[in-house]
C-alpha atoms as a PDB file:
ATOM      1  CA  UNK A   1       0.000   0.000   0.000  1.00  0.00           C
ATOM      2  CA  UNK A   2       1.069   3.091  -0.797  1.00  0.00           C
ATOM      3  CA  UNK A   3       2.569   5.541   1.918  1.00  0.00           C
ATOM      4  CA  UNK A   4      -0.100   8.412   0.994  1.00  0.00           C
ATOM      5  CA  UNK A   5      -2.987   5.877   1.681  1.00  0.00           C
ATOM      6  CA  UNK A   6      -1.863   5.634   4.911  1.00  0.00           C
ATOM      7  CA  UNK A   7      -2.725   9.110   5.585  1.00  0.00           C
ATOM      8  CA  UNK A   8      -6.467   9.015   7.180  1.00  0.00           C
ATOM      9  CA  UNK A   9      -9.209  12.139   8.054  1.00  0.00           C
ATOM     10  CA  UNK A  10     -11.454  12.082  10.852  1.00  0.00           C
ATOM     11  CA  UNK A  11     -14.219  14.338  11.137  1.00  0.00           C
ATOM     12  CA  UNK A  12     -15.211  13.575  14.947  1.00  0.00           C
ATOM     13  CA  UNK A  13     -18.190  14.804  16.363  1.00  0.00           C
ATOM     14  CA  UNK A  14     -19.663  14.071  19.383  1.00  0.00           C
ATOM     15  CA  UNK A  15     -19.612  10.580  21.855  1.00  0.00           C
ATOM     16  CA  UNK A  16     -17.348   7.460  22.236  1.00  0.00           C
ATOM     17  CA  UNK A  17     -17.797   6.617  18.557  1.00  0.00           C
ATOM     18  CA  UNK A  18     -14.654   8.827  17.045  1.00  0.00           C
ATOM     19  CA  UNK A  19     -12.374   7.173  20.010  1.00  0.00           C
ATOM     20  CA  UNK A  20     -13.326   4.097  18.537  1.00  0.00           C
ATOM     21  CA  UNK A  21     -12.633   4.805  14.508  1.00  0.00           C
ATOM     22  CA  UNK A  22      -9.372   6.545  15.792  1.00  0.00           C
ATOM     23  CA  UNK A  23      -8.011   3.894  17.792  1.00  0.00           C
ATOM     24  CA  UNK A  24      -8.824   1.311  15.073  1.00  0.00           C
ATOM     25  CA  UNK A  25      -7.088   3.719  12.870  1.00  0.00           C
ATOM     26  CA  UNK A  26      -3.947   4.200  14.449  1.00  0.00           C
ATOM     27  CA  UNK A  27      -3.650   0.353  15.581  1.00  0.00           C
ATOM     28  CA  UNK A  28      -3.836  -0.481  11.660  1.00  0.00           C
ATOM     29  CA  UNK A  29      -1.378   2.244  11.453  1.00  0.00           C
ATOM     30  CA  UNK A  30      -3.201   5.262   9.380  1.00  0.00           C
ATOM     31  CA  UNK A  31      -1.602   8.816  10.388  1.00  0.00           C
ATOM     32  CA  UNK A  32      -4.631  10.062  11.447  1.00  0.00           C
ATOM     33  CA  UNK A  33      -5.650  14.134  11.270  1.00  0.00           C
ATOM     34  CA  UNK A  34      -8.534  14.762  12.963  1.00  0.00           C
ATOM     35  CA  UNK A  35     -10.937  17.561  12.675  1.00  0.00           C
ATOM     36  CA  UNK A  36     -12.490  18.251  15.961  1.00  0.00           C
ATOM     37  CA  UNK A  37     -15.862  20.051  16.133  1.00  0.00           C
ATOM     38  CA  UNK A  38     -15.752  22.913  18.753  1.00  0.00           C
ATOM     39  CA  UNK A  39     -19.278  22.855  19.114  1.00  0.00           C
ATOM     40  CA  UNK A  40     -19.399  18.679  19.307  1.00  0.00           C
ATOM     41  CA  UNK A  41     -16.120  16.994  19.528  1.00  0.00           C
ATOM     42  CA  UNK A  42     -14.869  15.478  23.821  1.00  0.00           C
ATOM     43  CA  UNK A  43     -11.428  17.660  24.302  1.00  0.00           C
ATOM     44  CA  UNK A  44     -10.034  14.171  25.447  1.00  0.00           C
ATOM     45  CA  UNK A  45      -9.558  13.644  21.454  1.00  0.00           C
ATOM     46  CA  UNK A  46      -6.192  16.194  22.182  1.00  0.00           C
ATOM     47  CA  UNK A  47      -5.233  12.557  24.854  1.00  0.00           C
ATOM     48  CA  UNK A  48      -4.360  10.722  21.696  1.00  0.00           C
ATOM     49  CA  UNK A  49      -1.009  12.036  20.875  1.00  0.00           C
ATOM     50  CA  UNK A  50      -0.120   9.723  18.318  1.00  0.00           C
ATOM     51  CA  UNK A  51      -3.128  12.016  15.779  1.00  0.00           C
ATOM     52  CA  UNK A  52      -3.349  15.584  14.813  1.00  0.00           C
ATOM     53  CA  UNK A  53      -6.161  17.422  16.128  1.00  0.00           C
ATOM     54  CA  UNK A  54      -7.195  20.630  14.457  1.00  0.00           C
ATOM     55  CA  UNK A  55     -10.315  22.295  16.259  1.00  0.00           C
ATOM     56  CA  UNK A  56     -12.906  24.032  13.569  1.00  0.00           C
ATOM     57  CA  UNK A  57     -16.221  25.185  14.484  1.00  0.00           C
ATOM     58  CA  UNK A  58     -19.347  23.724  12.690  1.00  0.00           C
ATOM     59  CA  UNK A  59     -19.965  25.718  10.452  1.00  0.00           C
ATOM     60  CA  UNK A  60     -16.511  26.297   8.727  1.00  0.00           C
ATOM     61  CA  UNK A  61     -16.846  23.880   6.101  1.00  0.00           C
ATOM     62  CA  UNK A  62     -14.160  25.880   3.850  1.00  0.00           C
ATOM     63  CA  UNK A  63     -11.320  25.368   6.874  1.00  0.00           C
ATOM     64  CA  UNK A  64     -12.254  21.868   7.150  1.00  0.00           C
ATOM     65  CA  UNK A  65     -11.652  21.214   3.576  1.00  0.00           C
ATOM     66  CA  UNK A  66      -8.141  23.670   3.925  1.00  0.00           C
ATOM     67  CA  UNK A  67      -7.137  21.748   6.656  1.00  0.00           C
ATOM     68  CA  UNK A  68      -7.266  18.398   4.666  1.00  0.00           C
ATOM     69  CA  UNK A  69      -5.722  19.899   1.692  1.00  0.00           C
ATOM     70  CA  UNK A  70      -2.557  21.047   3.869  1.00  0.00           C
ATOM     71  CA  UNK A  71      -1.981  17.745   5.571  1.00  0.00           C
ATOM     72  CA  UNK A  72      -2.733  15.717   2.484  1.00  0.00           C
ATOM     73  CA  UNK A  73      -5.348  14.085   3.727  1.00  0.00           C
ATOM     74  CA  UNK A  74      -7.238  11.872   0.961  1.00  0.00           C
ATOM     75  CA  UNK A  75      -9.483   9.939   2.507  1.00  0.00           C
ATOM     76  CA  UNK A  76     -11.883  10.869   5.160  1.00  0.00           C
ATOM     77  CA  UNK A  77     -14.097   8.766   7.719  1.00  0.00           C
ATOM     78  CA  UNK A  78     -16.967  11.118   9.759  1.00  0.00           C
ATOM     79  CA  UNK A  79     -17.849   9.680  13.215  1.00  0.00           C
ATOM     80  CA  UNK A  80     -19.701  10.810  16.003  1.00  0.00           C
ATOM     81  CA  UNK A  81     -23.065  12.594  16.075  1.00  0.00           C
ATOM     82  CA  UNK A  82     -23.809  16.523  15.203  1.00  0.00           C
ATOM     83  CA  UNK A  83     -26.968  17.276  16.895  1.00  0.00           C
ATOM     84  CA  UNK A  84     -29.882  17.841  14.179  1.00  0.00           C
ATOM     85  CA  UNK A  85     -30.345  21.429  16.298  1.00  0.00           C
ATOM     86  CA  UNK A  86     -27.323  22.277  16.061  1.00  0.00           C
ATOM     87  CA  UNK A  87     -27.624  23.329  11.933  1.00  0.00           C
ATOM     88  CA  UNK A  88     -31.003  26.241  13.295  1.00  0.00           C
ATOM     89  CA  UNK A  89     -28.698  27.317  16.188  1.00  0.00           C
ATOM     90  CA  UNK A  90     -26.345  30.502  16.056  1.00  0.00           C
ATOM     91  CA  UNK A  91     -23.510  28.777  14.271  1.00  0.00           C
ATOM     92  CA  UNK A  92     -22.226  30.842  11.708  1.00  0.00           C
ATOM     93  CA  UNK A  93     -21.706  29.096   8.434  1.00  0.00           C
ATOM     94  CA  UNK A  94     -19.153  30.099   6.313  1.00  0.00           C
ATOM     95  CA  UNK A  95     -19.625  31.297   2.673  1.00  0.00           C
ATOM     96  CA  UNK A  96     -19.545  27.624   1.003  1.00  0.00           C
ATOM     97  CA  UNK A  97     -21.285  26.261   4.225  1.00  0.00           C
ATOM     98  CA  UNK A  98     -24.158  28.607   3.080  1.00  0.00           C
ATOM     99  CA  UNK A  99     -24.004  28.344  -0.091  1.00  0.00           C
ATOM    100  CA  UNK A 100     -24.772  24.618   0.397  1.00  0.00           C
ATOM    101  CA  UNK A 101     -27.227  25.179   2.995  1.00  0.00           C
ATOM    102  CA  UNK A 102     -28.999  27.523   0.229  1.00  0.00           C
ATOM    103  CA  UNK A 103     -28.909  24.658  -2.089  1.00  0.00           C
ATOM    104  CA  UNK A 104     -30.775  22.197  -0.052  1.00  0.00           C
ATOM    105  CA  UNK A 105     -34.573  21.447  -1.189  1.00  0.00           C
ATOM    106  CA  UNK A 106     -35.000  19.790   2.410  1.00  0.00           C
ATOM    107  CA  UNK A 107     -32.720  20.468   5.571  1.00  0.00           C
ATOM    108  CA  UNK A 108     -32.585  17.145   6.903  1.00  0.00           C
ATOM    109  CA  UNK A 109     -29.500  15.166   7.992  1.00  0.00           C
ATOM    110  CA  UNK A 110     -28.874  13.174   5.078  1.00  0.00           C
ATOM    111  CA  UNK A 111     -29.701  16.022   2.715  1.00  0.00           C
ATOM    112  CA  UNK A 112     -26.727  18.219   4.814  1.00  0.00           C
ATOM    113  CA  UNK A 113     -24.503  15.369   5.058  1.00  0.00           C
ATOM    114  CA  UNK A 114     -24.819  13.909   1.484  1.00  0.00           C
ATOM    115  CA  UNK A 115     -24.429  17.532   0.046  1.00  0.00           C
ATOM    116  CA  UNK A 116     -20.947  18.492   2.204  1.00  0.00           C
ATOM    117  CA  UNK A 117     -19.711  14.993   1.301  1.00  0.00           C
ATOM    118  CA  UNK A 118     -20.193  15.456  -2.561  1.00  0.00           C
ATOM    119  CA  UNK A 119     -18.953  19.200  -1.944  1.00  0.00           C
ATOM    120  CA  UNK A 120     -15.442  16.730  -0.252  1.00  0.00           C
ATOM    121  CA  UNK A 121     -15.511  14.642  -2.928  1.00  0.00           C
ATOM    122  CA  UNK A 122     -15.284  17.439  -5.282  1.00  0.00           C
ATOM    123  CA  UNK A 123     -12.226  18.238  -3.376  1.00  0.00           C
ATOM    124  CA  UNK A 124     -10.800  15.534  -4.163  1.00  0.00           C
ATOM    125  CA  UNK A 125     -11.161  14.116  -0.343  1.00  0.00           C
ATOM    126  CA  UNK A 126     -13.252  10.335  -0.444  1.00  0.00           C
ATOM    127  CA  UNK A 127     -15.548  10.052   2.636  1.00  0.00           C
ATOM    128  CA  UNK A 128     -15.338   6.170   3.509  1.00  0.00           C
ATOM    129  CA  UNK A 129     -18.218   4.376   5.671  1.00  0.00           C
ATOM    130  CA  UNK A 130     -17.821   5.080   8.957  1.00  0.00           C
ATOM    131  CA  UNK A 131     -18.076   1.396  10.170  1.00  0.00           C
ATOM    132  CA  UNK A 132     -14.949   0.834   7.886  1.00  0.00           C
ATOM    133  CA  UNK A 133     -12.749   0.013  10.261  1.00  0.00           C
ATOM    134  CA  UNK A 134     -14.918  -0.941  13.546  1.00  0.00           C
ATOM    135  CA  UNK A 135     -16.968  -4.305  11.330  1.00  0.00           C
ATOM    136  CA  UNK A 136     -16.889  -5.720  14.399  1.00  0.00           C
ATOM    137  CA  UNK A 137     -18.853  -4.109  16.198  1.00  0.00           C
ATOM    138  CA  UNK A 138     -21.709  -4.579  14.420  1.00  0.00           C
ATOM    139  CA  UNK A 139     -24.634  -5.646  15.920  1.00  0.00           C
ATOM    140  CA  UNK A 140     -24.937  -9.384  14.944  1.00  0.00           C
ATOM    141  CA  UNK A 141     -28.426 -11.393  14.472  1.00  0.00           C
ATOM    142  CA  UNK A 142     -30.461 -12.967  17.188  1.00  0.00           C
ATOM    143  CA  UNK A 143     -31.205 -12.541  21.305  1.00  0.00           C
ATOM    144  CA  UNK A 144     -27.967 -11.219  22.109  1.00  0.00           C
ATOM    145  CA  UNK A 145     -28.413 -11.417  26.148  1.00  0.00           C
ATOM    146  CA  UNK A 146     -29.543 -14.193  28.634  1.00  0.00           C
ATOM    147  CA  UNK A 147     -33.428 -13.294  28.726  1.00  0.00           C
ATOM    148  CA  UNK A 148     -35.277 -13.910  25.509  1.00  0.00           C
ATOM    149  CA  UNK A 149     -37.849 -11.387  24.431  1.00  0.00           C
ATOM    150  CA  UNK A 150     -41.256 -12.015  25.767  1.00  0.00           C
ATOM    151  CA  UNK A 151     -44.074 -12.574  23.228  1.00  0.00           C
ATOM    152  CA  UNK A 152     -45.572  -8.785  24.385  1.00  0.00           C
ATOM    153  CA  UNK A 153     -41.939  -7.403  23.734  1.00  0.00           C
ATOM    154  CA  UNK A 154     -41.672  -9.292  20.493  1.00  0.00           C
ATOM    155  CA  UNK A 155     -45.157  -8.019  19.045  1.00  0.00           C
ATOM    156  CA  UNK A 156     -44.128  -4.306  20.543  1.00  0.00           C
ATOM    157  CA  UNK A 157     -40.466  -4.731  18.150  1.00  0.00           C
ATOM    158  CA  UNK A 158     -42.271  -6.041  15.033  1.00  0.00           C
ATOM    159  CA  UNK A 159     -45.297  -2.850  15.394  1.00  0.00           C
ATOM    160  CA  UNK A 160     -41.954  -0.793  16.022  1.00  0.00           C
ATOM    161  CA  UNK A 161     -40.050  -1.699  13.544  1.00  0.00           C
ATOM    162  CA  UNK A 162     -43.157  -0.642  10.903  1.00  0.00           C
ATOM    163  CA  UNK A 163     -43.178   2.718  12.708  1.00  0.00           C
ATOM    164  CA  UNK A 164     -39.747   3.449  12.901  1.00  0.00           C
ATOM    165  CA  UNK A 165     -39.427   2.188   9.067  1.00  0.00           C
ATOM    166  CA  UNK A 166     -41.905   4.781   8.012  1.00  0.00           C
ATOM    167  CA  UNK A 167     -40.046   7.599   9.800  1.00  0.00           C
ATOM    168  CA  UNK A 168     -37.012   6.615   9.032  1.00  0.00           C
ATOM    169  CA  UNK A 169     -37.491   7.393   5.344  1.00  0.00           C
ATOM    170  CA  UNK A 170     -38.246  10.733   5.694  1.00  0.00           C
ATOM    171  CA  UNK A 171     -35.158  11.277   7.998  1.00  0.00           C
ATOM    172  CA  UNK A 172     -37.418  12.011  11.200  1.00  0.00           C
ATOM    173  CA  UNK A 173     -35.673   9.694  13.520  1.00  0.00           C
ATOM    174  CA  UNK A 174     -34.694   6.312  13.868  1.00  0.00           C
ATOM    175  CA  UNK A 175     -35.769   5.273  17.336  1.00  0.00           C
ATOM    176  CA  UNK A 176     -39.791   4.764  18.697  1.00  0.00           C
ATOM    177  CA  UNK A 177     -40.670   3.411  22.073  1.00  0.00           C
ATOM    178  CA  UNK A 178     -43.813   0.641  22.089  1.00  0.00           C
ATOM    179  CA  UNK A 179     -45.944   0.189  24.613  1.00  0.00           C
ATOM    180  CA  UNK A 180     -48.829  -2.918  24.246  1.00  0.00           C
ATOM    181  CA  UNK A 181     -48.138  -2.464  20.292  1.00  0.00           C
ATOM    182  CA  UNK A 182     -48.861   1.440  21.313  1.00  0.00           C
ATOM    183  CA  UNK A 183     -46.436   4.185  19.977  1.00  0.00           C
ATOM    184  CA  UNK A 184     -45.903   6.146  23.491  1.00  0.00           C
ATOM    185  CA  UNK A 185     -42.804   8.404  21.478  1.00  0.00           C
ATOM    186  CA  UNK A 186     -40.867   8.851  18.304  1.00  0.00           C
ATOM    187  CA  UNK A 187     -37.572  10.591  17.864  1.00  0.00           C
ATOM    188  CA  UNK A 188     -36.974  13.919  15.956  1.00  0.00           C
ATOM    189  CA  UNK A 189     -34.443  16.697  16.855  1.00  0.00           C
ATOM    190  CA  UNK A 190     -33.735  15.810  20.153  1.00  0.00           C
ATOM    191  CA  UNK A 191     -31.893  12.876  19.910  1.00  0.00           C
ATOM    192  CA  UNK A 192     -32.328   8.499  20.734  1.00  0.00           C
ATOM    193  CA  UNK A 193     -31.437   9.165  24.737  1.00  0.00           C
ATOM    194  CA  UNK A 194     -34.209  12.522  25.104  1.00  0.00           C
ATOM    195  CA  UNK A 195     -36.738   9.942  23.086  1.00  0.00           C
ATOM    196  CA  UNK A 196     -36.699   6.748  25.595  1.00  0.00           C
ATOM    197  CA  UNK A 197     -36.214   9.578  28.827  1.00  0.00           C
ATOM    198  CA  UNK A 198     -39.195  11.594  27.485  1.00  0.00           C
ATOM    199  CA  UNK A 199     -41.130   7.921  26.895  1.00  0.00           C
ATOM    200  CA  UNK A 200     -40.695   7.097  30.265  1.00  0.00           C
ATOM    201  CA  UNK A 201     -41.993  10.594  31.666  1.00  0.00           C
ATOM    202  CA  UNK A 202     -44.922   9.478  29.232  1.00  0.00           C
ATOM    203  CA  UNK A 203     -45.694   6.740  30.728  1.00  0.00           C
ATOM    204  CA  UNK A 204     -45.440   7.381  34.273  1.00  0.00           C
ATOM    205  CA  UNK A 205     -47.249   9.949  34.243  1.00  0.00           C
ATOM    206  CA  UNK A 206     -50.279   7.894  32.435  1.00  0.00           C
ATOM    207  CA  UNK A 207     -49.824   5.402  35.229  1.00  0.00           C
ATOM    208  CA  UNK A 208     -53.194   6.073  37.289  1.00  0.00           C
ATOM    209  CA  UNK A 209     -56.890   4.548  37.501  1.00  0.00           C
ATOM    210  CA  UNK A 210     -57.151   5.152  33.850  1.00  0.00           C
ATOM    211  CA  UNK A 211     -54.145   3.451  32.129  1.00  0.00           C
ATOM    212  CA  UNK A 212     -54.524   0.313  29.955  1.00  0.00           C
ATOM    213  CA  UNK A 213     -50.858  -0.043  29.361  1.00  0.00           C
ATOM    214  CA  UNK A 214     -47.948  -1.951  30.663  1.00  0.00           C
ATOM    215  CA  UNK A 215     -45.595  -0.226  32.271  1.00  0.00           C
ATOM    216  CA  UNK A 216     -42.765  -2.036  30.236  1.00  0.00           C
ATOM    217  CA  UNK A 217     -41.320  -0.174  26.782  1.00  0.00           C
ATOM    218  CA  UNK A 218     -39.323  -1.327  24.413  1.00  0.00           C
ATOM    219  CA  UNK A 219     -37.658   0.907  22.431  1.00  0.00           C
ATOM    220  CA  UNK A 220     -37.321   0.120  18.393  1.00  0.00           C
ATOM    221  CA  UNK A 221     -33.799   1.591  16.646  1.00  0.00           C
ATOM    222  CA  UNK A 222     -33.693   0.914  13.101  1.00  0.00           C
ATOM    223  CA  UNK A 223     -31.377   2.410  10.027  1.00  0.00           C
ATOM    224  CA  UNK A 224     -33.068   4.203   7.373  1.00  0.00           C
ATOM    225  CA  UNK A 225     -34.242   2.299   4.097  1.00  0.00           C
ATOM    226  CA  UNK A 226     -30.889   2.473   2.116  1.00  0.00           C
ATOM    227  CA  UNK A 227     -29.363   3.686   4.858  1.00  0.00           C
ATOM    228  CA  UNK A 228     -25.942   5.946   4.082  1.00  0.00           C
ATOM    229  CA  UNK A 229     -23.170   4.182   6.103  1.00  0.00           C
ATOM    230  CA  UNK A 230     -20.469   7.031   5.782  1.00  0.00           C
ATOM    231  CA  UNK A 231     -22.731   9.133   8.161  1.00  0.00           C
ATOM    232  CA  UNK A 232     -25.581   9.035  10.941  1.00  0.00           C
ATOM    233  CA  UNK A 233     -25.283   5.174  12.174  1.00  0.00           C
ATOM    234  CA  UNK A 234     -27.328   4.262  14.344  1.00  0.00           C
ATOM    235  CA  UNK A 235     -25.184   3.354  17.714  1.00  0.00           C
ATOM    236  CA  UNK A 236     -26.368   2.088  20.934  1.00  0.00           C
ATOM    237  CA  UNK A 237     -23.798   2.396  23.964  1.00  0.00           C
ATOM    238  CA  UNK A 238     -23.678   1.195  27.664  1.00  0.00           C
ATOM    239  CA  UNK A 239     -25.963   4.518  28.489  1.00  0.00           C
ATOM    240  CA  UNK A 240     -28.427   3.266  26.064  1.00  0.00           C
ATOM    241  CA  UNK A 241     -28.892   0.962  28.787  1.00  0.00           C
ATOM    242  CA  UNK A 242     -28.545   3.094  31.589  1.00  0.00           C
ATOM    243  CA  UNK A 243     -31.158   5.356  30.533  1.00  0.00           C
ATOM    244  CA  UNK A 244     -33.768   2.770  29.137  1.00  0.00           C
ATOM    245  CA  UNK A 245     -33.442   1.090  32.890  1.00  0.00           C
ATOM    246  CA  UNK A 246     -34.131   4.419  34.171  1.00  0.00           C
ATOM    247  CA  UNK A 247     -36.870   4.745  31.618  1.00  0.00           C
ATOM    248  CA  UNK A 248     -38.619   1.383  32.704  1.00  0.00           C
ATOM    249  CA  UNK A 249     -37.941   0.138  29.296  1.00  0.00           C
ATOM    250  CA  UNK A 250     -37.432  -4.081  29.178  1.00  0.00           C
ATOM    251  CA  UNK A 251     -36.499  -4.832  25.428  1.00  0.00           C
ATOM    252  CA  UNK A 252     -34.310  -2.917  23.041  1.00  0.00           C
ATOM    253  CA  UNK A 253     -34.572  -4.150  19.012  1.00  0.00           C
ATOM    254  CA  UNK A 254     -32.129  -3.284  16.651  1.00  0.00           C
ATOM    255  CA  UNK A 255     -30.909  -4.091  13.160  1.00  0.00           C
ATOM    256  CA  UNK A 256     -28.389  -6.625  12.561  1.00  0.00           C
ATOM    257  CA  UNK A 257     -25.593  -5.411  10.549  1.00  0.00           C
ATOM    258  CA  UNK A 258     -26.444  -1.697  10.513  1.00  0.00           C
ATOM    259  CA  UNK A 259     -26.233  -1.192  14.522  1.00  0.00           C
ATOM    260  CA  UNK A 260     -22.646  -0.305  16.005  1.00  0.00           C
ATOM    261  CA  UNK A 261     -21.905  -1.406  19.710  1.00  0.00           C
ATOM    262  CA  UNK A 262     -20.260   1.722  21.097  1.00  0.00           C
ATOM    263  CA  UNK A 263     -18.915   0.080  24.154  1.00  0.00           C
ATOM    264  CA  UNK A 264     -17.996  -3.375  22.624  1.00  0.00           C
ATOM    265  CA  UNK A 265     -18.576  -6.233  24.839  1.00  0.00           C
ATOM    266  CA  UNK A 266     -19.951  -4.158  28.015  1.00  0.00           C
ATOM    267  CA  UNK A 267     -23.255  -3.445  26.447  1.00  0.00           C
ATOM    268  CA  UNK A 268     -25.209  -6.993  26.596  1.00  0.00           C
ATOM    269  CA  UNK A 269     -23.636  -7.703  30.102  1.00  0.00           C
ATOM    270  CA  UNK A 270     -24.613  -3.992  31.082  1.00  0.00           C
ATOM    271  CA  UNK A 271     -28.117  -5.060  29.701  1.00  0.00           C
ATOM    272  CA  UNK A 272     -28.771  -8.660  31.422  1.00  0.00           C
ATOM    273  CA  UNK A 273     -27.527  -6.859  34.649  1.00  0.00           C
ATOM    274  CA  UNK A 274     -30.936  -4.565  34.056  1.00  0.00           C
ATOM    275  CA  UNK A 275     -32.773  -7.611  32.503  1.00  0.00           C
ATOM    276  CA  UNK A 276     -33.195  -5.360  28.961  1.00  0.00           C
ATOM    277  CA  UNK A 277     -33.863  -8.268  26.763  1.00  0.00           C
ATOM    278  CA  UNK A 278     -31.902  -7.323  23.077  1.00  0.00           C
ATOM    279  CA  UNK A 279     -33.244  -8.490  19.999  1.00  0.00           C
ATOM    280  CA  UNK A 280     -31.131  -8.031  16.215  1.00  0.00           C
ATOM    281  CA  UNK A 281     -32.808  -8.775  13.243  1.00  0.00           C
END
């Protein structure tokens, strides 16, 4: 392999999930640069010595594309989330930021995303899939913990994964929380962990004389229908967990193949110690 296509962007937003693509980078021995987003990115990315970090706000999409040209960066992977909100807050785009933002018939995340990376592309700078180096940790198929769905928690993944299906392909969400095959709360701006918190506060406060439904919710996390992998995967973590216990939630479906396991190994044993039954199909 050539020495040049050793050379390896990272556009890091928020979470665990740039740690992980930069760590797999450097252990297969990329020279990483990455492009931290003030607005987004942990400052423990400047803890990694062996990369170099460059700090850029959000909406600077002209410095981001400098900064790659000056360290000869190729080849890009973008990992972490930006927050939906984040593109109607007071960020400031610059004048090809929005200039592209201008463009856009609909402002939705794969609209943004797929339009900044053809605008990298035309730069001459490849985004790869962001899974590309972290394969696996991919959710694999089947009842990944100790408990087995029950049949209700089976019937509430199958009427959520219709739901969540639906929304998915007009870039709503990609999470819904079930209740008794009833839709207690789907996910829009605010993000997978505000959707199952906000279910629960749903739900308890329904719990009276007059509620009809179980106080058990699984929560439904699917990809979109030809889902983009260089951007927006859907990722559960270890506070996934946390916060569904929290929530009251029992059962957690995802989709096999097109789910990333932000914390490895510790999720399942994180969820049989809550008794979160986890589904993949």
């Amino acid at each position: 392999m050539p020495a040049q296509s050793k050379k390896l962007g990272l556009i890091a937003g928020n979470g665990k999930f740039p740690f992980l693509v930069l760590d797999a980078a450097l252990a297969q021995g990329y020279e990483v640069v990455v492009a931290a987003i003030k607005e987004e990115t942990f400052p423990e990315i400047e803890s990694r010595g062996a990369a170099t970090v460059h700090w850029l706000s959000l909406g600077e999409l002209s410095k981001l594309i400098d900064t790659f040209h000056g360290e000869g960066v190729r080849r890009a992977v973008m990992a972490g989330q930006v927050k939906h909100k984040q593109i109607f807050s007071s960020i400031r785009p610059d004048w090809r930021l929005a200039k592209l933002l201008l463009s856009l018939t609909t402002r939705n995340t794969d609209s943004l995303l797929g339009a900044i990376a053809k605008v990298l592309a035309e730069e001459g700078i490849t985004l790869e899939n962001s899974t590309w180096l972290l394969e696996p940790l991919l959710v694999k198929p089947g009842v990944l913990t100790e408990r087995s769905p029950t049949e209700p928690e089976r019937k509430n993944a199958e009427y959520g994964r219709a739901v969540a299906r639906q929304l998915a392909q007009f870039d709503v969400g990609q999470t819904v929380v079930i209740a008794e095959s009833a839709c207690v709360a789907v996910e829009a701006m605010e993000g997978t962990d505000a959707t199952i918190e906000r279910a629960g506060a749903i739900l308890r406060s329904l719990h009276g004389d007059a509620s009809t439904l179980s106080r058990g919710l699984t929560v439904v996390k699917v990809a979109k229908p030809n889902q983009d992998m260089r951007f927006d995967v859907p990722v559960i973590g270890v506070k996934t967990i946390e916060i569904m216990h929290t929530a009251g939630a029992t059962c957690l479906a995802v989709e096999a193949g097109k789910c990333l396991l932000l914390d490895g190994d510790a999720v399942i044993p994180a969820a049989d110690a809550a008794s979160i039954a986890v589904l993949a199909e």
